[in-house]
Protein backbone atom coordinates (compact mmCIF):
# COMPACT_ATOMS: atom_id res chain seq x y z
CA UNK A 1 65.29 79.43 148.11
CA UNK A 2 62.61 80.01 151.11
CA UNK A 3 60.68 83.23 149.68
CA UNK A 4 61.94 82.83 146.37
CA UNK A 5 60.78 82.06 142.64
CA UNK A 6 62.56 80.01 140.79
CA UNK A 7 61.11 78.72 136.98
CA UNK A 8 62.50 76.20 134.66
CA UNK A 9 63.07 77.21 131.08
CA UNK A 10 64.08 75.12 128.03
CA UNK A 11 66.93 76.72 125.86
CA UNK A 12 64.62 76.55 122.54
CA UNK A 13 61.79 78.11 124.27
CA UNK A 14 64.12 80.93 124.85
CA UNK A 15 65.31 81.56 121.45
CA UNK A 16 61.87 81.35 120.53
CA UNK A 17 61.12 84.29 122.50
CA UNK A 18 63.22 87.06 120.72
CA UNK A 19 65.92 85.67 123.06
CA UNK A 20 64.36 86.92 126.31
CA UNK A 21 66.45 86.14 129.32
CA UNK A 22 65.53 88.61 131.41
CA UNK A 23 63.69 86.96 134.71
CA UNK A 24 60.67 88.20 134.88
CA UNK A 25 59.70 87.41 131.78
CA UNK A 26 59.59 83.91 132.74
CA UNK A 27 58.02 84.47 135.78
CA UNK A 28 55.53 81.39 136.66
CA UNK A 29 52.22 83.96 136.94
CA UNK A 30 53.27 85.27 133.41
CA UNK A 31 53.95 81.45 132.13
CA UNK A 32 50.77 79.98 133.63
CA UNK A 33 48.83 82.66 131.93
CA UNK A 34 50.44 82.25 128.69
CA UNK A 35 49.54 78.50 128.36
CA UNK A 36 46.22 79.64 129.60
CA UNK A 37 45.86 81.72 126.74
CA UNK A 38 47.55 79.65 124.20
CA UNK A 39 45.45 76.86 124.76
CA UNK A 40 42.05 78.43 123.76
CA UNK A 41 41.34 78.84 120.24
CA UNK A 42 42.55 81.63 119.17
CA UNK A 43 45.94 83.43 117.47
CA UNK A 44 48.28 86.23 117.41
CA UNK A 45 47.32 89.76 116.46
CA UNK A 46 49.71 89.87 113.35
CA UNK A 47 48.13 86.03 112.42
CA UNK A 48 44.45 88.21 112.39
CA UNK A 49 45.64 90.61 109.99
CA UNK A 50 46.07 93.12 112.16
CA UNK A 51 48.39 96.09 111.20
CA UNK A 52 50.76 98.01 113.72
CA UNK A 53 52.33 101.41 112.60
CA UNK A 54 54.13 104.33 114.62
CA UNK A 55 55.78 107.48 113.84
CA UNK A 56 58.96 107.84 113.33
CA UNK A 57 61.52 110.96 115.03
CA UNK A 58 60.64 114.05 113.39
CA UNK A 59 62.05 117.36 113.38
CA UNK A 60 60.32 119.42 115.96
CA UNK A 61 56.65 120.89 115.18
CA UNK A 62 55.17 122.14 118.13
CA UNK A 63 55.23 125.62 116.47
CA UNK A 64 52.70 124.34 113.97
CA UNK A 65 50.26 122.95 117.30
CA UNK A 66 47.03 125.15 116.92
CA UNK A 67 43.66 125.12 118.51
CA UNK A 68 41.92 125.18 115.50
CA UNK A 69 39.40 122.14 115.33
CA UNK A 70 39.52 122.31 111.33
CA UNK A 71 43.10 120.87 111.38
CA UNK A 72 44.25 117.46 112.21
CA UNK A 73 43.87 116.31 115.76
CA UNK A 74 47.19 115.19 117.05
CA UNK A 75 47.22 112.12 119.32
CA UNK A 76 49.32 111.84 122.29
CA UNK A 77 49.06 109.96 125.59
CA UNK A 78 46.99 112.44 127.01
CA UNK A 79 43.90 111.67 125.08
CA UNK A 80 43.68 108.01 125.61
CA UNK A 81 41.23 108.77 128.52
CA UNK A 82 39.22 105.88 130.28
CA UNK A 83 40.22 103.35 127.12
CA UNK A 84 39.20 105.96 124.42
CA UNK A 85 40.82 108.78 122.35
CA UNK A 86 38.82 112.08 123.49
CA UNK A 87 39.48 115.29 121.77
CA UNK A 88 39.41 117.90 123.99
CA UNK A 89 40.33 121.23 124.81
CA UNK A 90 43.68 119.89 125.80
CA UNK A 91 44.32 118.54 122.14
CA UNK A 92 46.80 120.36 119.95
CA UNK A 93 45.73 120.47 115.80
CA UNK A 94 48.13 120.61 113.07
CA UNK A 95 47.78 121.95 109.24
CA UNK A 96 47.33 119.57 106.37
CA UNK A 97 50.34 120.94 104.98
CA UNK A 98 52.79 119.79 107.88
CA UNK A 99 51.29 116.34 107.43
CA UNK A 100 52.18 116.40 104.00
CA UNK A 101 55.66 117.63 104.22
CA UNK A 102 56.35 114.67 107.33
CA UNK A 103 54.08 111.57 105.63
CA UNK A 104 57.36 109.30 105.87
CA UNK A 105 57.67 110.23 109.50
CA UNK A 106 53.90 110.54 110.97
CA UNK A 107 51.65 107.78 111.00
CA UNK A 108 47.97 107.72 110.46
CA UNK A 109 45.74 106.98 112.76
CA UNK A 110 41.57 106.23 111.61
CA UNK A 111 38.44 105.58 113.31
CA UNK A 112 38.54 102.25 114.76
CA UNK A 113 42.34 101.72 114.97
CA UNK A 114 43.34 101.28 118.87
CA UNK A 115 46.26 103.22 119.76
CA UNK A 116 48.77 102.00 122.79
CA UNK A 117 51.53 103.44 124.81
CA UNK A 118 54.57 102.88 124.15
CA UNK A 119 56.68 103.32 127.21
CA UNK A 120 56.98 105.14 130.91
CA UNK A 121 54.02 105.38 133.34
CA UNK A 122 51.83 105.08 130.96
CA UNK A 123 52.73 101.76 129.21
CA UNK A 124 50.06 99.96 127.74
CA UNK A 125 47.35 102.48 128.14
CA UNK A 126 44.96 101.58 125.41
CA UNK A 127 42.54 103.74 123.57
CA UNK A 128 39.84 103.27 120.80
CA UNK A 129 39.90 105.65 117.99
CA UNK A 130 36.44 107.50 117.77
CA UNK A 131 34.90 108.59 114.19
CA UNK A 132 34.57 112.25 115.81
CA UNK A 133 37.25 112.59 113.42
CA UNK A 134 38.11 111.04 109.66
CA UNK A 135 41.78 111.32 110.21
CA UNK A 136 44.51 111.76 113.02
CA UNK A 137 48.33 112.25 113.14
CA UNK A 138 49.96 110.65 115.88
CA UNK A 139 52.69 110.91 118.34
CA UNK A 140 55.86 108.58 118.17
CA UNK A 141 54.90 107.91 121.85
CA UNK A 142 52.02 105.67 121.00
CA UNK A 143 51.36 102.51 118.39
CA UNK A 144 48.65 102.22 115.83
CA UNK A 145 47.21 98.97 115.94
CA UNK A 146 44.94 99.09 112.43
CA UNK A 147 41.66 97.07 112.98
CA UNK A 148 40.51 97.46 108.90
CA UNK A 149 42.28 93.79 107.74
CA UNK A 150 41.10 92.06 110.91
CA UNK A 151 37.75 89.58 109.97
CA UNK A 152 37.50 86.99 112.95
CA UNK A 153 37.81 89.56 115.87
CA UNK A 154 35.51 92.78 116.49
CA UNK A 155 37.40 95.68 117.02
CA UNK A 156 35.58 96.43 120.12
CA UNK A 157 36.07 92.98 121.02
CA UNK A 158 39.66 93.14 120.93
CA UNK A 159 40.02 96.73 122.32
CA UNK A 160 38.22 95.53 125.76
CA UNK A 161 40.93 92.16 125.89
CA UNK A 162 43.99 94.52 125.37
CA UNK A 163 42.63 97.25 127.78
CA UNK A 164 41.50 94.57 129.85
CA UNK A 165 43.70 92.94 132.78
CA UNK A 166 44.49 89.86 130.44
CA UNK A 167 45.71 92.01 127.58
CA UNK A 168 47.87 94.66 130.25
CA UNK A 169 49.52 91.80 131.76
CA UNK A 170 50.45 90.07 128.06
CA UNK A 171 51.80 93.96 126.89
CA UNK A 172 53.73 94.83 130.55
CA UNK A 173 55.18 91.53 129.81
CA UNK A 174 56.41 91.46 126.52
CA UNK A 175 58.21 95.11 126.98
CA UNK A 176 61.63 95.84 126.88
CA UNK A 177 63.57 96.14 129.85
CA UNK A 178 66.66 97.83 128.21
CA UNK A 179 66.48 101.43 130.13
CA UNK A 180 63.02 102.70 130.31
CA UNK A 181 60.11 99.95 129.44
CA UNK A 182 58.73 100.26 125.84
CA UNK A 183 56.74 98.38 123.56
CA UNK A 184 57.86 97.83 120.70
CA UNK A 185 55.62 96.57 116.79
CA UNK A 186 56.60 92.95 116.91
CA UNK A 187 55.74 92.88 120.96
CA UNK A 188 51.76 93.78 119.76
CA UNK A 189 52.03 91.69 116.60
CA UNK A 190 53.15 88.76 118.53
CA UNK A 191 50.09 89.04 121.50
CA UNK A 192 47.66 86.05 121.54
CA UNK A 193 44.08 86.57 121.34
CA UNK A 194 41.42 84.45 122.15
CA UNK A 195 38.85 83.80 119.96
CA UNK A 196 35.04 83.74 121.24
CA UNK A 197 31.94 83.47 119.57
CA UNK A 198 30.17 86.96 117.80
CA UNK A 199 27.37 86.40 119.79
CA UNK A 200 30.23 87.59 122.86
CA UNK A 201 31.69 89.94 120.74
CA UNK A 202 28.75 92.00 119.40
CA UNK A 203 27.92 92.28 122.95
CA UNK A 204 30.34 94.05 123.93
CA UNK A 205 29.87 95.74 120.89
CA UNK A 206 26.62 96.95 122.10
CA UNK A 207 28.08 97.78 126.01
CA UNK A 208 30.35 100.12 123.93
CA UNK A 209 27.81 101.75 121.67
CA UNK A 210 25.39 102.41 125.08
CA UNK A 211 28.04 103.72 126.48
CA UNK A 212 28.73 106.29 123.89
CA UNK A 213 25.18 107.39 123.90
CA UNK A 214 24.76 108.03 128.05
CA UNK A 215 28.46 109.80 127.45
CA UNK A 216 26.44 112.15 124.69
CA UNK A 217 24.03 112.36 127.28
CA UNK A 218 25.85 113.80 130.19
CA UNK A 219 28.26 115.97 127.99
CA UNK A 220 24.60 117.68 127.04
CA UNK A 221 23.08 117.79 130.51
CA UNK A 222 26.83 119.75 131.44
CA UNK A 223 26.18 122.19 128.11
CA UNK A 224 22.96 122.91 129.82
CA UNK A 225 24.76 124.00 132.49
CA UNK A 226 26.99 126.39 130.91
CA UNK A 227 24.16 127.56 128.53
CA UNK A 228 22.14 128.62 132.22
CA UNK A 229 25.47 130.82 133.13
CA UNK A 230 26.10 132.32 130.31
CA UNK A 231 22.55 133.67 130.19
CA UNK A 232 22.67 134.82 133.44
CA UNK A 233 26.04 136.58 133.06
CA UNK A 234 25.17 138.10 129.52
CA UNK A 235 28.69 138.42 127.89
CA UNK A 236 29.30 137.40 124.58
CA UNK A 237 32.67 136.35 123.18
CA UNK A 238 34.65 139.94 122.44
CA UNK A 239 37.05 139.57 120.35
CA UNK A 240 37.69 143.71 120.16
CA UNK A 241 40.82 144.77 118.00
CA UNK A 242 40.76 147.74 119.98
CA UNK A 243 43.99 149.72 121.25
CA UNK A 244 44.15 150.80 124.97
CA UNK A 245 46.16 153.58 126.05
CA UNK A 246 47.27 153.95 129.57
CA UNK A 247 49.24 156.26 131.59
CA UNK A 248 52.21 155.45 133.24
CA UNK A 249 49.95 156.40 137.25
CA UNK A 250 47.41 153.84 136.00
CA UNK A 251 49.14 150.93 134.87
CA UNK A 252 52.97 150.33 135.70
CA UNK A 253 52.96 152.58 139.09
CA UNK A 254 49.63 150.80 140.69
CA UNK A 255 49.57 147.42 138.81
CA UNK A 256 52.95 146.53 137.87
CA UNK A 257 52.58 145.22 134.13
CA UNK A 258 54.39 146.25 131.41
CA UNK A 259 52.92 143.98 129.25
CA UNK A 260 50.29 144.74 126.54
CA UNK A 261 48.45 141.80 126.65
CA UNK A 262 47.24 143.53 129.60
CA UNK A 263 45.55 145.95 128.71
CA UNK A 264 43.50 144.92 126.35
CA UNK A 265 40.42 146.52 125.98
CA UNK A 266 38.34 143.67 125.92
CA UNK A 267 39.07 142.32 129.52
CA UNK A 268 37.74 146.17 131.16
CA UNK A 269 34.76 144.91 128.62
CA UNK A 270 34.44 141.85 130.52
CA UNK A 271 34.89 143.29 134.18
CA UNK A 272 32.59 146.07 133.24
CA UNK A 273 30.20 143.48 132.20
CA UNK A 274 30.57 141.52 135.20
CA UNK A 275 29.70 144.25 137.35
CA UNK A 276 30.51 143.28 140.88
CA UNK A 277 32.54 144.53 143.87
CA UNK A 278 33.02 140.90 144.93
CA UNK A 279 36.18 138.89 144.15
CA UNK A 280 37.25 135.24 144.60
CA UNK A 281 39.02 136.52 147.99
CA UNK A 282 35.30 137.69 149.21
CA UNK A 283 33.57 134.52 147.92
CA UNK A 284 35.67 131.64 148.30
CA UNK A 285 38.50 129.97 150.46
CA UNK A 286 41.49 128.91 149.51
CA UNK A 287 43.18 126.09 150.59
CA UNK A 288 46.83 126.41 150.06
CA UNK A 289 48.18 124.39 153.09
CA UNK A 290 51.19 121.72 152.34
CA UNK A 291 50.24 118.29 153.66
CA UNK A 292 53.10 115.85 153.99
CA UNK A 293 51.94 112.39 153.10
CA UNK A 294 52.60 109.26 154.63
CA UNK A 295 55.75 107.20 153.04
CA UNK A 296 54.00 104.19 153.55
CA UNK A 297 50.18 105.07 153.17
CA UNK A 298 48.56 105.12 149.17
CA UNK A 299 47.19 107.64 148.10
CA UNK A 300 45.59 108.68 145.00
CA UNK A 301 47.09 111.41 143.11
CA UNK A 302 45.04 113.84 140.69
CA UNK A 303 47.21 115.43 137.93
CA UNK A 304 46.70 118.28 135.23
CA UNK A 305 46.18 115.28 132.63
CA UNK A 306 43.39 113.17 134.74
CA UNK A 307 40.98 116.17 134.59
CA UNK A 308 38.21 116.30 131.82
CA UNK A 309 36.82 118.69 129.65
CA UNK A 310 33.43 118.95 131.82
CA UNK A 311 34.78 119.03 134.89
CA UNK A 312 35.34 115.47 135.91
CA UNK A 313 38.36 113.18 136.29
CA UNK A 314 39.22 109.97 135.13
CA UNK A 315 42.34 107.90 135.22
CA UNK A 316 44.39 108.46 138.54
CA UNK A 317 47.16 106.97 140.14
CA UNK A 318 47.48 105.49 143.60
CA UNK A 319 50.76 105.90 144.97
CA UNK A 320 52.49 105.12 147.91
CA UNK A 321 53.29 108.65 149.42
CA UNK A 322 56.90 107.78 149.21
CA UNK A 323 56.94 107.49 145.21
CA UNK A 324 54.62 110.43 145.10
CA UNK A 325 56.56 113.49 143.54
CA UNK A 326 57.43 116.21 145.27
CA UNK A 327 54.73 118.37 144.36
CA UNK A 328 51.89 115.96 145.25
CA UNK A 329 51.59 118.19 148.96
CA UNK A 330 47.56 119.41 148.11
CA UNK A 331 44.79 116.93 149.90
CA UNK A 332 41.35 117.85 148.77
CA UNK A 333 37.89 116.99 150.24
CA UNK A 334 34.28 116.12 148.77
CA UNK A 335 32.69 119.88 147.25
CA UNK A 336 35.90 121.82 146.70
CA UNK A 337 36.57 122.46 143.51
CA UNK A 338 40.53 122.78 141.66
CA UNK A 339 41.66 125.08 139.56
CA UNK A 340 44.66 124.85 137.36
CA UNK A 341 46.95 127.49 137.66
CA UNK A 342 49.27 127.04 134.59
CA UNK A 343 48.79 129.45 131.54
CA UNK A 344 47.66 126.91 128.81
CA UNK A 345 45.81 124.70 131.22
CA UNK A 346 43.74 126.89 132.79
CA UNK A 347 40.60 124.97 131.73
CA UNK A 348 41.52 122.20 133.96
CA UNK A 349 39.34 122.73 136.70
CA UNK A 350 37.49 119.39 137.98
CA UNK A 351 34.64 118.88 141.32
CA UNK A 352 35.89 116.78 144.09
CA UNK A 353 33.42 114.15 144.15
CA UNK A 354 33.27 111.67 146.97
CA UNK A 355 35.61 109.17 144.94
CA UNK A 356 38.25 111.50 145.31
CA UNK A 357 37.94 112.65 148.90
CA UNK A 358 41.28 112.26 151.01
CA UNK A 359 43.08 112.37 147.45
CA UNK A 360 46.43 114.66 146.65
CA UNK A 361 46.53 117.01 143.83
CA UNK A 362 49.25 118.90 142.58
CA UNK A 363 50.49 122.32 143.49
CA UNK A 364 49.84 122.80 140.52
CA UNK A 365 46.41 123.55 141.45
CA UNK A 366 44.31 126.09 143.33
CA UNK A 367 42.11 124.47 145.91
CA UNK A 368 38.58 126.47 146.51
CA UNK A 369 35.03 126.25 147.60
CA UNK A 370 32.27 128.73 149.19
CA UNK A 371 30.40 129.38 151.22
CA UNK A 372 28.00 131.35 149.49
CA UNK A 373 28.44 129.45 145.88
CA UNK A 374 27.22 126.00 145.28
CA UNK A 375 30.37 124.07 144.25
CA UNK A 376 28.99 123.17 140.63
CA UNK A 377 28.31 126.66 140.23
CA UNK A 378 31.96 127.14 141.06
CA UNK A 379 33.34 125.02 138.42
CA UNK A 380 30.95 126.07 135.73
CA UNK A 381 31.58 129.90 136.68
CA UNK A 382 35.64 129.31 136.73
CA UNK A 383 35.32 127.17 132.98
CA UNK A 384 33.42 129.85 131.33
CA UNK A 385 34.75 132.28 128.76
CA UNK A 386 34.81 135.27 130.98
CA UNK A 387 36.37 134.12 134.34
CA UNK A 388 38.89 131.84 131.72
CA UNK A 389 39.99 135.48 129.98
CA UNK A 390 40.21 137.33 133.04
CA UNK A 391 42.84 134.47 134.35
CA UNK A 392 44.73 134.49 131.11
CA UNK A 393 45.32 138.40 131.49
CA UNK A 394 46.69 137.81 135.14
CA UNK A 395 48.88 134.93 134.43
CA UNK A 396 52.95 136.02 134.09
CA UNK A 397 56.27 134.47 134.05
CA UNK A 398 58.91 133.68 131.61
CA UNK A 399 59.57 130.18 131.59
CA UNK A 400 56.46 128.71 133.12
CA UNK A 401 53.55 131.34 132.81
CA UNK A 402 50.89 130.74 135.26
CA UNK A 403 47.82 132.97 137.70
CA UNK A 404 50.36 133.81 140.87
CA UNK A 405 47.77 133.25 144.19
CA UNK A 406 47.38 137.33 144.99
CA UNK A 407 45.88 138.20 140.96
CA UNK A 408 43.72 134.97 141.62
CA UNK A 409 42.23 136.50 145.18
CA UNK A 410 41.80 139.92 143.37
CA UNK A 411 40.25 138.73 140.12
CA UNK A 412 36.87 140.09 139.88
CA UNK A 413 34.23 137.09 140.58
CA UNK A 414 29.95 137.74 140.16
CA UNK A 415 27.72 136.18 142.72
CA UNK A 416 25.23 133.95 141.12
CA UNK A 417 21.62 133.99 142.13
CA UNK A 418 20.30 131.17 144.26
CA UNK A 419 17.97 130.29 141.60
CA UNK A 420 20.56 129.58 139.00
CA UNK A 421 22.38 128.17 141.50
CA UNK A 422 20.21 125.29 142.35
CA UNK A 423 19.68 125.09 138.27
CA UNK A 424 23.32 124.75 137.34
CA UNK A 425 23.80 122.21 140.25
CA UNK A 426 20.98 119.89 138.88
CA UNK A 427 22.70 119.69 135.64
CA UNK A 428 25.82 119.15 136.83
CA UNK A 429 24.52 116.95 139.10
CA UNK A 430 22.95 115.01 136.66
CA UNK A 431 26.14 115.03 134.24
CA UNK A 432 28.54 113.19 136.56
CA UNK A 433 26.24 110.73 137.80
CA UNK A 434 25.63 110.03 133.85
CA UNK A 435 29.00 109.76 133.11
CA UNK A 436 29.97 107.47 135.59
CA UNK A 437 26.96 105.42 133.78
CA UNK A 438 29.32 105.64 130.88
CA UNK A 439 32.82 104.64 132.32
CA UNK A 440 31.20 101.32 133.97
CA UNK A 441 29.41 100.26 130.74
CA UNK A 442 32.83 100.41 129.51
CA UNK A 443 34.12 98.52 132.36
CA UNK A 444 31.48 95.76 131.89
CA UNK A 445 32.77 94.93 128.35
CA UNK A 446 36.40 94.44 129.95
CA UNK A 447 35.19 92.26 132.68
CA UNK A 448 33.26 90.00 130.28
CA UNK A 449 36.23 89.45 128.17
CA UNK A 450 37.76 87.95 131.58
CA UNK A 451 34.89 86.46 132.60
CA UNK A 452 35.06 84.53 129.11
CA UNK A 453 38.55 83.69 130.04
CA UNK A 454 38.49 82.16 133.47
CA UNK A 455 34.53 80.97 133.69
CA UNK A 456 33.80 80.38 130.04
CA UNK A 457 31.89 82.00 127.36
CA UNK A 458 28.15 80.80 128.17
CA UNK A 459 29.07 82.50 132.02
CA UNK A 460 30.02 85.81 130.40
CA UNK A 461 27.21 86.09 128.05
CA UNK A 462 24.87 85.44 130.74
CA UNK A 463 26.27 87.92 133.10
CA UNK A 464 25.77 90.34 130.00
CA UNK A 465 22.34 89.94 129.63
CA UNK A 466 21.92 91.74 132.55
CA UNK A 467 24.29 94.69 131.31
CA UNK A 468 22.87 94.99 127.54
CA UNK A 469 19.80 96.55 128.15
């Protein structure tokens, strides 16, 4: 047994546990924290009143996603970012109508519900439903875990203890193990929940509600940003219905495209606009150089999902570079800036901050800076409307349409003046270090719920009167 773990388990405990009898289930970290847990005041979510729900397998709608903010958000994985549900540009809408004609089979979710992961990589990931919306459909890859009934526990209370360590451990536990991890309903009903005063509760409360307001904050300060380039560049959205008629010498026999998307009148509007000889192969290298990571080093790993709408990114893995996948071969440095390359992502550019430098990205993404453009000015310039359009004409492919690196080089890019330069940077500037502000409020209301658990209330709300200001 040297090296080994070995625990003890009655029979009846055992068939009071769904019949669990798989080992690590019973393992003496997860049993110790369960009588922890169980003997503080407190009860199981279902015992609170609180409500789980999930959708059911439905037929196929993904030809019904739209980007049309007037129809129902639809909530997958991908927008439980940093513990809350952000809608972003990322976020797929669908019509009233294919709600109605699927209400047996798509659940509901409203503001102040917390939705979990069900299964894979993402298992457990916790989010809090924001009121940006009144109503959203769901996924059947997450849980709805209604907050409405619930009378002794804050919601915001118990969204920090289930997106806290305490709550993770309780959920990674109580999956199955049959095939690929999942939760399932009566794994969240059955979670224990301690119960603390509402003195503790509204302040975290509070944490959350500062944290939304210095998250309003930076998203304007990054607006201000965009609103200084867009001046400066002078285009307007076109949204010409114009035809464009070409001859065969100046479009298949020089460029190559058959395709009519093309040719659309409206991205000579925007080049003629733009009015430059420079291009991104003038103004900024490209790093495009495979790097083979260590087997045994970590690593953390930046993905298409972990970027954010402004620019910033949230929510990476570390990996050991011999689980990493195989197209994790892209290490990126403080300043540079990536660039998505996939048709239908191509908003996903982020700033390498110094958090991230030494980190792997995906091949997925173009790797750039400049010498001659400030690296906010880069990402603001490659996010706008103009550069964005002039991508989506150059993108092509069948299966997986995406910005091959030779249109990228060629794609017409202005040179900014120094003066907006230094402006746009400011902002920027100014943004992230705000938003960071914002993620560690929220990480302040998860580390008080633990501090309540292993020092005691009175030692968590004093460490928060430090935090609530």
């Amino acid at each position: 047994m040297d090296g080994l773990e070995c625990s003890e388990i009655n029979l009846r405990y055992v068939m009071d546990k769904l019949l669990r009898v798989d080992a690590e289930y019973y393992q003496k970290d997860n049993l110790i924290l369960e009588n922890v847990l169980e003997s503080m005041e407190g009860k199981t979510i279902s015992a609170h009143n609180g409500k789980t729900d999930c959708s059911a397998f439905y037929p196929s709608i993904t030809g019904y996603y739209s980007g049309d903010r007037n129809n129902i958000p639809f909530l997958r994985v991908n927008e439980i970012v940093d513990g809350l549900v952000v809608i972003s540009d990322k976020t797929v809408f669908l019509p009233e109508k294919v709600l109605k004609a699927n209400s047996k089979t798509i659940a509901l979710a409203y503001p102040g519900d917390i939705i979990i992961a069900k299964g894979g990589n993402t298992l457990a990931k916790v989010g809090l439903v924001t009121d940006e919306y009144s109503v959203y459909a769901t996924c059947r890859d997450v849980i709805i875990l209604r907050t409405g009934e619930i009378t002794a526990l804050n919601k915001f209370y118990l969204w920090a203890y289930l997106h806290g360590s305490f709550g993770q451990k309780l959920m990674w536990r109580s999956a199955s193990q049959t095939g690929q991890p999942h939760l399932t309903l009566n794994s969240i009903d059955g979670i224990h929940v301690p119960e603390y005063s509402m003195a503790l509760q509204e302040a975290i409360e509070e944490l959350y509600n500062q944290s939304v307001c210095v998250k309003q904050k930076s998203q304007s300060k990054y607006n201000e940003a965009v609103n200084t380039l867009e001046k400066y560049l002078g285009i307007s959205k076109n949204d010409s219905k114009a035809i464009s008629t070409k001859m065969l010498s100046d479009s298949f026999k020089t460029i190559g495209r058959l395709d009519a998307e093309y040719y659309q009148p409206k991205y000579e509007a925007i080049v003629k606009k733009l009015n430059t000889r420079e291009t991104v192969l003038s103004l900024c290298n490209l790093y495009d150089k495979n790097f083979n990571p260590d087997e045994k080093q970590t690593y953390q790993y930046i993905e298409l999902a972990d970027v954010g709408q402004s620019g910033d990114i949230s929510d990476i893995d570390i990996q050991h570079g011999s689980d990493l996948p195989t197209r994790a071969r892209r290490i990126v440095k403080s300043g540079q800036v990536i660039v998505s390359s996939v048709e239908g992502s191509l908003q996903s550019c982020a700033l390498i901050t110094d958090e991230y430098d030494g980190a792997l990205c995906s091949t997925g993404f173009y790797v750039l800076d400049s010498d001659c453009i400030n690296s906010e000015t880069l990402l603001v310039l490659f996010k706008s409307e103009p550069i964005q359009a002039l991508m989506k004409q150059r993108c092509s492919g069948t299966i997986l349409t995406a910005i091959s690196k030779d249109e990228l080089l060629s794609m017409p890019l202005p040179m900014i003046d120094d003066g907006i330069q230094k402006e746009i940077a400011v902002k920027v500037q100014e943004s992230f270090v705000l938003r960071k502000q914002s993620r560690q409020l929220l990480e302040y209301a998860k580390q008080a719920v633990e501090m309540a658990i292993e020092q005691g209330e009175d030692a968590a709300l004093a460490w928060l009167k430090d935090k609530v200001k």
